[in-house]
Protein backbone atom coordinates (compact mmCIF):
# COMPACT_ATOMS: atom_id res chain seq x y z
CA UNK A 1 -21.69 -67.00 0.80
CA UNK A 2 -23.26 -66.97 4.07
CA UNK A 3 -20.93 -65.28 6.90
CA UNK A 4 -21.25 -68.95 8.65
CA UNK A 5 -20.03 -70.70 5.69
CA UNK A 6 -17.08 -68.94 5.79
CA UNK A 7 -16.34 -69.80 9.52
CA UNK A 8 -17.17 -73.69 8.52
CA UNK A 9 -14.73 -73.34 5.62
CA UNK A 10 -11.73 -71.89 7.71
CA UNK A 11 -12.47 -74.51 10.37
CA UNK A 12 -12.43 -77.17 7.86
CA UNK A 13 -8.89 -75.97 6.79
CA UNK A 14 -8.04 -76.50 10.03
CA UNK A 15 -9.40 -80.17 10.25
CA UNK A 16 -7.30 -80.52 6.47
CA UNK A 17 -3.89 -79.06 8.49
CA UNK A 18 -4.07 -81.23 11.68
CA UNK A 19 -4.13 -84.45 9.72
CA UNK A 20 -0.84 -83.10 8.55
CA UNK A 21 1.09 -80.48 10.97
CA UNK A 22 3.71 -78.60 10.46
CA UNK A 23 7.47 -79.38 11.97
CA UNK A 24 10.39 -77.20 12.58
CA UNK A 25 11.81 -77.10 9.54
CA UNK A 26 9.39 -76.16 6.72
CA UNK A 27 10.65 -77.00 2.91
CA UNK A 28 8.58 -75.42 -0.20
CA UNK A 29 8.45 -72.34 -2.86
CA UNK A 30 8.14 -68.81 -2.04
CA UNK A 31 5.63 -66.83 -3.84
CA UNK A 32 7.84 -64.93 -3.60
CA UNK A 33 7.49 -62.35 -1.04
CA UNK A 34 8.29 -61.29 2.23
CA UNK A 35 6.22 -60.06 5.17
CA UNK A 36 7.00 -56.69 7.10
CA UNK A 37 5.31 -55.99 10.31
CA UNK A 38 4.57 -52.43 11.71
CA UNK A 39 4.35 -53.25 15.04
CA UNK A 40 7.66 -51.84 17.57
CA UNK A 41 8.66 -49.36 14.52
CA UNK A 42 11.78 -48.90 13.41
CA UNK A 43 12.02 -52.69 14.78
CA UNK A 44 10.07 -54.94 13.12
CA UNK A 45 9.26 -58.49 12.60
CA UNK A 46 10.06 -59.57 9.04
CA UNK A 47 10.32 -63.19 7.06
CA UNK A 48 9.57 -64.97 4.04
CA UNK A 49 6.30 -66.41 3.02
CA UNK A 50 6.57 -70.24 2.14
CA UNK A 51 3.65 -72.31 0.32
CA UNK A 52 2.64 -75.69 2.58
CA UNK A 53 0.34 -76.59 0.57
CA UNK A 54 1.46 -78.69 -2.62
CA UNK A 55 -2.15 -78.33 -3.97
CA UNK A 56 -1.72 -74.89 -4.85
CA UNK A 57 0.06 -72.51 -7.19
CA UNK A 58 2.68 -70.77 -4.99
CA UNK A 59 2.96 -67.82 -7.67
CA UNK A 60 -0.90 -67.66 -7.49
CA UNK A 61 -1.57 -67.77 -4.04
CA UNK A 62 0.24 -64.55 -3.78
CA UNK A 63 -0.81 -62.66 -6.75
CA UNK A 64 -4.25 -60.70 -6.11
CA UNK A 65 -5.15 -59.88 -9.87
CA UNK A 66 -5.77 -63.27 -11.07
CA UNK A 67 -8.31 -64.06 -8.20
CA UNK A 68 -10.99 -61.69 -9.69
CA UNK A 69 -13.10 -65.09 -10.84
CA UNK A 70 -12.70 -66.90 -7.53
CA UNK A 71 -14.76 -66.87 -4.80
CA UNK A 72 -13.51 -66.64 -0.92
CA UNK A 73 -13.16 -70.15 -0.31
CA UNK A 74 -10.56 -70.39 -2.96
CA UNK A 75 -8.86 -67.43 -1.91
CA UNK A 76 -9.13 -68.18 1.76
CA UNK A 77 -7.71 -72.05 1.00
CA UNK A 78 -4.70 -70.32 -0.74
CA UNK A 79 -3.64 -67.86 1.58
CA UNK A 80 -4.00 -70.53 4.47
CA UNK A 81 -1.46 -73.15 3.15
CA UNK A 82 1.18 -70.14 2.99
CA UNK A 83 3.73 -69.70 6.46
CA UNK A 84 4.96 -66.40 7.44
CA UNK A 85 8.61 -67.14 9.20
CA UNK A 86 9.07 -63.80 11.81
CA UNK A 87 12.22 -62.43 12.74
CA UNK A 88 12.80 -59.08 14.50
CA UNK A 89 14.97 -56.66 12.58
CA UNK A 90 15.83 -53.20 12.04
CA UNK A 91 14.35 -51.23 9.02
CA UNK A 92 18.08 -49.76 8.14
CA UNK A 93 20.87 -52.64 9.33
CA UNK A 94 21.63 -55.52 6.71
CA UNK A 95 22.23 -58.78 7.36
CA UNK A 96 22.75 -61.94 5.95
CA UNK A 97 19.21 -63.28 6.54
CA UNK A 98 18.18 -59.86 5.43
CA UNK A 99 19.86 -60.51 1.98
CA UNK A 100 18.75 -64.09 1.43
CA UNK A 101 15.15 -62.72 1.83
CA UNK A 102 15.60 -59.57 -0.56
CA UNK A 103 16.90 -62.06 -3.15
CA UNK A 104 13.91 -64.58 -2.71
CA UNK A 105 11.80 -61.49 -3.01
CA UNK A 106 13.49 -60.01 -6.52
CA UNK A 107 13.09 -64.05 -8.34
CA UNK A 108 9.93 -63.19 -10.62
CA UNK A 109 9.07 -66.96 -10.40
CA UNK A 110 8.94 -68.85 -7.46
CA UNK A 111 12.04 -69.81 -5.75
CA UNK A 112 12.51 -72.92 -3.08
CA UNK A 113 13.66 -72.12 0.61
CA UNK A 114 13.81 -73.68 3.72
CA UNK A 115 12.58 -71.96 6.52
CA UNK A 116 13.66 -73.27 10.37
CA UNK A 117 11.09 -72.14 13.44
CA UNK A 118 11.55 -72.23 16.88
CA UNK A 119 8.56 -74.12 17.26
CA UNK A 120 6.25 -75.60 14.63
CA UNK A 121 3.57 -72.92 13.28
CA UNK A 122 0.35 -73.50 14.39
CA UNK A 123 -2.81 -73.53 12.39
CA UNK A 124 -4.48 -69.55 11.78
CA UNK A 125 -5.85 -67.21 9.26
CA UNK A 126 -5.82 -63.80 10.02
CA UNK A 127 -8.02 -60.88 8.13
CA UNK A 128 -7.20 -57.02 7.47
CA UNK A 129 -8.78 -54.24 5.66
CA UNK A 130 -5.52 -53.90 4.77
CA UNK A 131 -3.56 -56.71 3.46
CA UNK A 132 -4.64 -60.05 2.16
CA UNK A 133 -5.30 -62.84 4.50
CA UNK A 134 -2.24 -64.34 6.10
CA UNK A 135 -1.85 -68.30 6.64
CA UNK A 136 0.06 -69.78 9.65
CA UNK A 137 3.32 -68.07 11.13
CA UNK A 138 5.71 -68.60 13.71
CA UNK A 139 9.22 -67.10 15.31
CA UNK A 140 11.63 -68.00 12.43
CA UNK A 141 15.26 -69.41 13.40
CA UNK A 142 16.74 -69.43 10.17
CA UNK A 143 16.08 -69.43 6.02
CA UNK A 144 18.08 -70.25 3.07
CA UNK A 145 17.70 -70.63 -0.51
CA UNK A 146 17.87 -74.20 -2.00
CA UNK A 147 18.06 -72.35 -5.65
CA UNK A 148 19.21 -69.34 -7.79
CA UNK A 149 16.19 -66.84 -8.00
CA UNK A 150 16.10 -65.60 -11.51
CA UNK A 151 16.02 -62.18 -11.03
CA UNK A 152 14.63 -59.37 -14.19
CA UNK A 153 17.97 -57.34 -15.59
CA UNK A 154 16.57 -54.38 -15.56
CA UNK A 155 15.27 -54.50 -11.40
CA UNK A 156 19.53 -55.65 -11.23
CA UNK A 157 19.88 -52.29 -13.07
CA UNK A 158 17.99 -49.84 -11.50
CA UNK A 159 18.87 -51.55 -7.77
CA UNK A 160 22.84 -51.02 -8.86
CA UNK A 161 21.80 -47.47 -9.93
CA UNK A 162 19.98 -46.85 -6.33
CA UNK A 163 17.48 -44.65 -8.37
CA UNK A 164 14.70 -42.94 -6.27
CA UNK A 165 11.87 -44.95 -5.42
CA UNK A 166 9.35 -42.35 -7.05
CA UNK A 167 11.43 -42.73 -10.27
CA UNK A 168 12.14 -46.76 -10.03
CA UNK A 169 8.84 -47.44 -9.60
CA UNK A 170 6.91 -46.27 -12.93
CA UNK A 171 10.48 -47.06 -14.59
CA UNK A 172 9.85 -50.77 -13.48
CA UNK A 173 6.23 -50.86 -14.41
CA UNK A 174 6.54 -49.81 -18.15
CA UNK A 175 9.41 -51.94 -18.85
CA UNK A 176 6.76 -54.92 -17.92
CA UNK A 177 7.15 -55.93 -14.24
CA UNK A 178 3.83 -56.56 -12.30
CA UNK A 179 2.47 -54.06 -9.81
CA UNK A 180 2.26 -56.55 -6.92
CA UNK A 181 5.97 -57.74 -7.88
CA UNK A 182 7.13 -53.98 -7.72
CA UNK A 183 5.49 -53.21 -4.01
CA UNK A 184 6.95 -56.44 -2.78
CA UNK A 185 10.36 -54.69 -3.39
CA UNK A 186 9.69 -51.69 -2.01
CA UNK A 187 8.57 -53.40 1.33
CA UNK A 188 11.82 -55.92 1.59
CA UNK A 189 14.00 -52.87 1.08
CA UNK A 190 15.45 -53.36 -2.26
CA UNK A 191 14.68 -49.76 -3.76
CA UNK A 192 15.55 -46.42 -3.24
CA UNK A 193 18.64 -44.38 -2.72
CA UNK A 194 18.93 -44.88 1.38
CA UNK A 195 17.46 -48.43 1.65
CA UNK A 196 15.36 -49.56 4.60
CA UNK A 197 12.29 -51.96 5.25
CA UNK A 198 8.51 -50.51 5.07
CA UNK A 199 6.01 -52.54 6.67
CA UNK A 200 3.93 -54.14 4.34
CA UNK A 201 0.81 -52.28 4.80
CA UNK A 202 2.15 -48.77 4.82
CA UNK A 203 4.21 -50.63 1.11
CA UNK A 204 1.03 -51.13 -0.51
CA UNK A 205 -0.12 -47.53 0.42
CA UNK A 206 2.83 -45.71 -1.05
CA UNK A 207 2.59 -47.66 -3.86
CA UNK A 208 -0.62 -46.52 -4.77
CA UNK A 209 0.35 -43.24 -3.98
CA UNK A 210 3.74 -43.36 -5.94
CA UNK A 211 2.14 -44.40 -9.18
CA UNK A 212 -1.11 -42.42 -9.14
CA UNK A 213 1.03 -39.56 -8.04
CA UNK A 214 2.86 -40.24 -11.28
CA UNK A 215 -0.07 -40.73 -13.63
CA UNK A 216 -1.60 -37.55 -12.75
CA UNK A 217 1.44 -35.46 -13.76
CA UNK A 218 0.08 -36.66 -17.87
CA UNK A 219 -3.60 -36.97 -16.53
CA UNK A 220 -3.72 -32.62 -15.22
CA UNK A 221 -2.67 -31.91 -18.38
CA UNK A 222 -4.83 -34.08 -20.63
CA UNK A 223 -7.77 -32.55 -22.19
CA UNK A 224 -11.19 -32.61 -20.39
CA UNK A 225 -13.81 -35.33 -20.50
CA UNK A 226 -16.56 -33.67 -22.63
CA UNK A 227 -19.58 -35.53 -20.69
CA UNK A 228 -21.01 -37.41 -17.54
CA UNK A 229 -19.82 -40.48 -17.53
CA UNK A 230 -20.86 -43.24 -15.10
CA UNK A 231 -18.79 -46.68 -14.86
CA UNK A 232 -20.15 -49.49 -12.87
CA UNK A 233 -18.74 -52.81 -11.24
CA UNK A 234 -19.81 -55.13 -7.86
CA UNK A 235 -17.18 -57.95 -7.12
CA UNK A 236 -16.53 -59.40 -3.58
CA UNK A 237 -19.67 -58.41 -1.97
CA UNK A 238 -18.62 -54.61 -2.90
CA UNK A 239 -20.36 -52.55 -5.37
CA UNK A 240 -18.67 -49.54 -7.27
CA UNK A 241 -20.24 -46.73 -8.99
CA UNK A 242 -17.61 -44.34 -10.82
CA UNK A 243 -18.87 -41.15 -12.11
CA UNK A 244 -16.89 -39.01 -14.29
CA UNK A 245 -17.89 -34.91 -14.36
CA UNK A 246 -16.21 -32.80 -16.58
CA UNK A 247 -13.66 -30.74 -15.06
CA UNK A 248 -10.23 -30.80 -13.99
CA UNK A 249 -8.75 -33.50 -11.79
CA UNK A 250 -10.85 -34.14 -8.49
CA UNK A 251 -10.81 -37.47 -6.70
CA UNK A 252 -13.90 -37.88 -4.40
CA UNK A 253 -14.73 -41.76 -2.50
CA UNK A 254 -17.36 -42.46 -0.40
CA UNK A 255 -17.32 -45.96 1.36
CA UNK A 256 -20.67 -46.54 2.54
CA UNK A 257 -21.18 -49.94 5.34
CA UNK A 258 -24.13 -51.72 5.31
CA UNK A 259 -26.17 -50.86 8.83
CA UNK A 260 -25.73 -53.73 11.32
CA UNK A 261 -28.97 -55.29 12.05
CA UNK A 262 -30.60 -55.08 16.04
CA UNK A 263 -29.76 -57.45 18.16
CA UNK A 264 -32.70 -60.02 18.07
CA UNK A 265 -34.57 -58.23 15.04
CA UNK A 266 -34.96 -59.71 11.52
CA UNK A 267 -35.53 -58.06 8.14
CA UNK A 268 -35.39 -58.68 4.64
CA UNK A 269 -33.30 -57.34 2.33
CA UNK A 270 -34.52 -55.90 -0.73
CA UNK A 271 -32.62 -55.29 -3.96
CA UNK A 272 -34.00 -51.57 -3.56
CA UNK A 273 -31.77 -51.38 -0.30
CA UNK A 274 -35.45 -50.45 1.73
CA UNK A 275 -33.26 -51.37 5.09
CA UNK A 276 -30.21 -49.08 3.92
CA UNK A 277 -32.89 -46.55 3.30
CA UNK A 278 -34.62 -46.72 6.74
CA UNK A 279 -31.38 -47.31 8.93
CA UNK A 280 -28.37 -45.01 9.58
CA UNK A 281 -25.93 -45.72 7.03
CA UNK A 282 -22.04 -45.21 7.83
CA UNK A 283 -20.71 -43.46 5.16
CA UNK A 284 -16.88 -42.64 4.98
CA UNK A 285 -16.00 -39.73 2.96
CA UNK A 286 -12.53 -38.40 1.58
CA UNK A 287 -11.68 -35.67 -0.86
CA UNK A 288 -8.37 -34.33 -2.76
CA UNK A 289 -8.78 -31.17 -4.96
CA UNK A 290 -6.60 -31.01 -7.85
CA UNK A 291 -3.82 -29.25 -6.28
CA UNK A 292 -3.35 -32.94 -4.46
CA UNK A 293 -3.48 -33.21 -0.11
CA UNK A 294 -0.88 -33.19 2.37
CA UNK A 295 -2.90 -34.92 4.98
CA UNK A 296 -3.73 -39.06 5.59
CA UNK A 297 -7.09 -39.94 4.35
CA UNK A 298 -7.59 -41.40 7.93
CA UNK A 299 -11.49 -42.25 7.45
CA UNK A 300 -10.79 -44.33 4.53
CA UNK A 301 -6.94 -45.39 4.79
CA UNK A 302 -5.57 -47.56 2.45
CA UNK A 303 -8.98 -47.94 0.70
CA UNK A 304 -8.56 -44.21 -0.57
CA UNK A 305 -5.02 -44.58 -1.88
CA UNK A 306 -6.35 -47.57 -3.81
CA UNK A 307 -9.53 -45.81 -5.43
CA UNK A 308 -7.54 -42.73 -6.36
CA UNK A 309 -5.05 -45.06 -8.56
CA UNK A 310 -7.65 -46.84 -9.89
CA UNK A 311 -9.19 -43.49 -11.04
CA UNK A 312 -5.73 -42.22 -11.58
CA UNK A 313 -5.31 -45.12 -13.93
CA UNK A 314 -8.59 -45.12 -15.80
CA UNK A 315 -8.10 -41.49 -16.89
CA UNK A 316 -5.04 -41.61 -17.71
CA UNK A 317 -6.09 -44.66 -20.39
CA UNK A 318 -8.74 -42.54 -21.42
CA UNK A 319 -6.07 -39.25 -21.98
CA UNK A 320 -8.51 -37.41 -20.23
CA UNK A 321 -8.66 -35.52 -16.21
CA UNK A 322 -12.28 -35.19 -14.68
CA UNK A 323 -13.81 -34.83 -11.47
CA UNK A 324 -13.98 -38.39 -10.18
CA UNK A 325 -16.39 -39.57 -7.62
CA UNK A 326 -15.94 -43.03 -6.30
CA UNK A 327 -19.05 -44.87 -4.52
CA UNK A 328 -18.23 -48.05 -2.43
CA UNK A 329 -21.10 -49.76 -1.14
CA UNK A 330 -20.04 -52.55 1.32
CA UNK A 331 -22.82 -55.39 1.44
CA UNK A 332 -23.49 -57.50 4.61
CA UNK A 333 -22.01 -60.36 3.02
CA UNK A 334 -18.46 -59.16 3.30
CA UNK A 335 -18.03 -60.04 6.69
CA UNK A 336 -14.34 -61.32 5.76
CA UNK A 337 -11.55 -58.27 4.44
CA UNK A 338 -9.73 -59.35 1.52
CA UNK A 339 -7.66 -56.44 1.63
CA UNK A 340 -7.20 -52.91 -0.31
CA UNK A 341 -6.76 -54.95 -3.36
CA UNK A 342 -10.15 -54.88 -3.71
CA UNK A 343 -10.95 -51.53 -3.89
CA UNK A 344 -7.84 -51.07 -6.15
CA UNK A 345 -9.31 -53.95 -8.86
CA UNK A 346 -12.81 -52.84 -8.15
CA UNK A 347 -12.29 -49.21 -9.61
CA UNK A 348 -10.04 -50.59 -12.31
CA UNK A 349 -12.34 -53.15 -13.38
CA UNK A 350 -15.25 -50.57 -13.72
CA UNK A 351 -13.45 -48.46 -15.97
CA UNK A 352 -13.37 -51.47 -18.53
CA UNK A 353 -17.14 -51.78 -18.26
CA UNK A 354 -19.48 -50.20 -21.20
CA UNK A 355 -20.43 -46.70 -19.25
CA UNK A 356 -23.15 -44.81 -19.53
CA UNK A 357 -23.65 -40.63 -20.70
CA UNK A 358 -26.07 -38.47 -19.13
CA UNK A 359 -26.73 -34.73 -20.39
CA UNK A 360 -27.13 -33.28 -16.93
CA UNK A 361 -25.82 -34.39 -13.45
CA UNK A 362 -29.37 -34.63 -11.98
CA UNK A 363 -29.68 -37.65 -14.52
CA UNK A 364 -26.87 -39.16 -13.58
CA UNK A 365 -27.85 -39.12 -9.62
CA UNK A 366 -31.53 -40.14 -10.48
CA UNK A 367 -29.78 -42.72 -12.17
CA UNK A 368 -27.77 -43.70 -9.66
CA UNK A 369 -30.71 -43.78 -7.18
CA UNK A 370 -31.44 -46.60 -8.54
CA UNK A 371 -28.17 -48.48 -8.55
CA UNK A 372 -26.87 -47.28 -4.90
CA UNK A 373 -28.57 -48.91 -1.55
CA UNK A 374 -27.98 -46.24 0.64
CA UNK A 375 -29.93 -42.56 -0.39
CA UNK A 376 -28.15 -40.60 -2.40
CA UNK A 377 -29.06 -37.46 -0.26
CA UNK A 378 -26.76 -39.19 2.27
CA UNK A 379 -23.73 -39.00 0.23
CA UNK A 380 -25.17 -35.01 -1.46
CA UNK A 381 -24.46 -34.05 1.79
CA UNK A 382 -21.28 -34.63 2.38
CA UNK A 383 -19.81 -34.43 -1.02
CA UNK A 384 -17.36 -31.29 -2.16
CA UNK A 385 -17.26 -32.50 -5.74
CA UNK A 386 -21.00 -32.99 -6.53
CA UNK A 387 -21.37 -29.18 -5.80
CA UNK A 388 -25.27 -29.19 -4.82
CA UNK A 389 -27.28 -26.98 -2.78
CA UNK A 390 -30.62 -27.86 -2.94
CA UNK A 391 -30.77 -31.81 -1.61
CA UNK A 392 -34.41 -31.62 -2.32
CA UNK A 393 -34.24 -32.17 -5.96
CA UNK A 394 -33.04 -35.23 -5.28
């Protein structure tokens, strides 16, 4: 879809939300979920989200692995009939509101709330690397639950237990619970021995981290893959290439931008990438030896964390550890974030694709020549796991 379409589509939402504004007092399900800002840390603005849009599936405007068939305007449509209420609030203190939103956000199901603003929420979508687009919001007065939220046993459990978050989590996720359910609680504030509210971005980053973490404790001591093994997969404008060396646990991404065209110039692109090849391509590049990192993958960010538990994920399916490199090629058509989730499906979703074996690494990257836009010298260079000296025989 064609970066102006998009624009046209958002502003027809807009036309769709005028005929009917929003009042004061907003009615309808919660995903559920609840929204924690960042911004003024360790006081933050938090609230429910609440579905205004009838047409849509609450539970699936709010659940990024069942959008992997639809296209943006779907997603877009969905995430723009949901309200954000904000309140200010400290990550530590409790309060009632505080509790009424940690109970909408523990119901597996959607659960009906009503949600009083100062003023009524104006029309907006809003885009970030990080999370996935946010609908209208507004400075919330008040919520309360019109029904019980039916909350899982076992999340009643291991909340009354006040387990560690490290160990609640993968606890959680093999009794059954879904990993977008599980990082909602750890952002409203529900797990964890000394409770408090994480901002919702930094939530879905130390999820990924938690689990992956987790996963490579089995993966390190799994046997070695036996042979190169490359896994493909392009959704959202995004195209991964996963290749597997034998080895021990490495985890290698590149995220590679497509070069923004001159001012005034035009070009066309060819499926061979030739403007990738004859432009500067920006090329993000993270590494974490087996012995793990200490340090933020600040190039990357979130998009790392995801990758790594994707990888994380796939091996540990496969009962094998490897040296993992990750290539993300961004197209110009994604001119519109969805969000880490992305990366985090994209990765997983290659590892269920047929993959192909080379004998010898320089197969594999004469192979992948063909498959990557930007030159594969580009990303020799600055790789650590690839382990090449001589670029030329590329």
């Amino acid at each position: 879809m064609a970066n102006t379409t998009y624009f046209q589509h958002i502003k027809n939402i807009s036309v769709k939300f005028a005929q009917k504004p929003l009042g004061e007092t907003v009615f309808g399900p919660s995903p559920p979920n609840v929204f924690v800002g960042r911004e003024g840390y360790p006081n933050v603005y938090v609230g429910p989200l609440v579905s205004v849009d009838e047409t849509f599936d609450a539970a699936l405007s709010d659940s990024p692995d069942k959008w992997l068939s639809m296209g943006y305007e779907q997603i877009i449509s969905m995430r723009a009939g949901i309200a954000r209420g904000m309140k200010k609030h400290s990550i530590k203190n409790s309060s009632r509101l505080l509790e009424e939103m940690q109970l909408s956000a523990m119901a597996l199901k959607p659960v009906d709330m009503e949600v009083k603003f100062k003023r009524p929420p104006q029309f907006n979508v809003t885009f970030s690397a990080y999370t996935t687009p946010m609908g209208p919001s507004g400075s919330m007065e008040t919520m309360r639950l019109t029904e019980n939220p039916s909350i899982p046993a076992k999340v009643d459990e291991i909340v009354e237990e006040k387990m560690k978050v490290r160990d609640a989590i993968p606890e959680l996720l093999k009794s059954g619970m879904n990993y977008y359910y599980l990082q909602k609680l750890l952002s409203a504030g529900i797990l964890g021995e000394k409770r408090k509210l994480v901002p919702t971005r930094w939530s879905i980053t130390g999820m990924d981290k938690i689990l992956a973490d987790n996963y490579l404790d089995s993966v390190k001591l799994s046997p070695q893959l036996g042979e190169i093994t490359l896994y493909s997969h392009t959704h959202f404008d995004n195209h991964y290439e996963v290749l597997l060396l034998p080895g021990a646990w490495e985890f290698e991404q590149f995220e590679a931008w497509a070069p923004q065209p001159v001012s005034g110039s035009s070009h066309e692109l060819s499926p061979s990438g030739s403007y990738w090849q004859a432009h500067q391509v920006n090329i993000a590049h993270e590494y974490e030896p087996f012995a793990g990192r200490s340090d933020y993958a600040k190039s990357e960010g979130g998009g790392f964390y995801a990758g790594r538990f994707g990888a994380a994920e796939g091996l540990l399916k496969m009962r094998r550890q490897a040296r993992v490199v990750v290539f993300r090629e961004i197209s110009e058509e994604y001119k519109i974030p969805l969000g880490v989730f992305q990366v985090r499906t994209g990765v997983q979703q290659a590892f269920k694709q047929k993959p192909l074996k080379f004998a010898t690494l320089k197969q594999a990257l004469e192979h992948l020549k063909t498959k990557l836009r930007a030159p594969i010298t580009e990303y020799v260079k600055k790789s650590r796991a690839l382990q090449q000296r001589r670029l030329s025989e590329y």
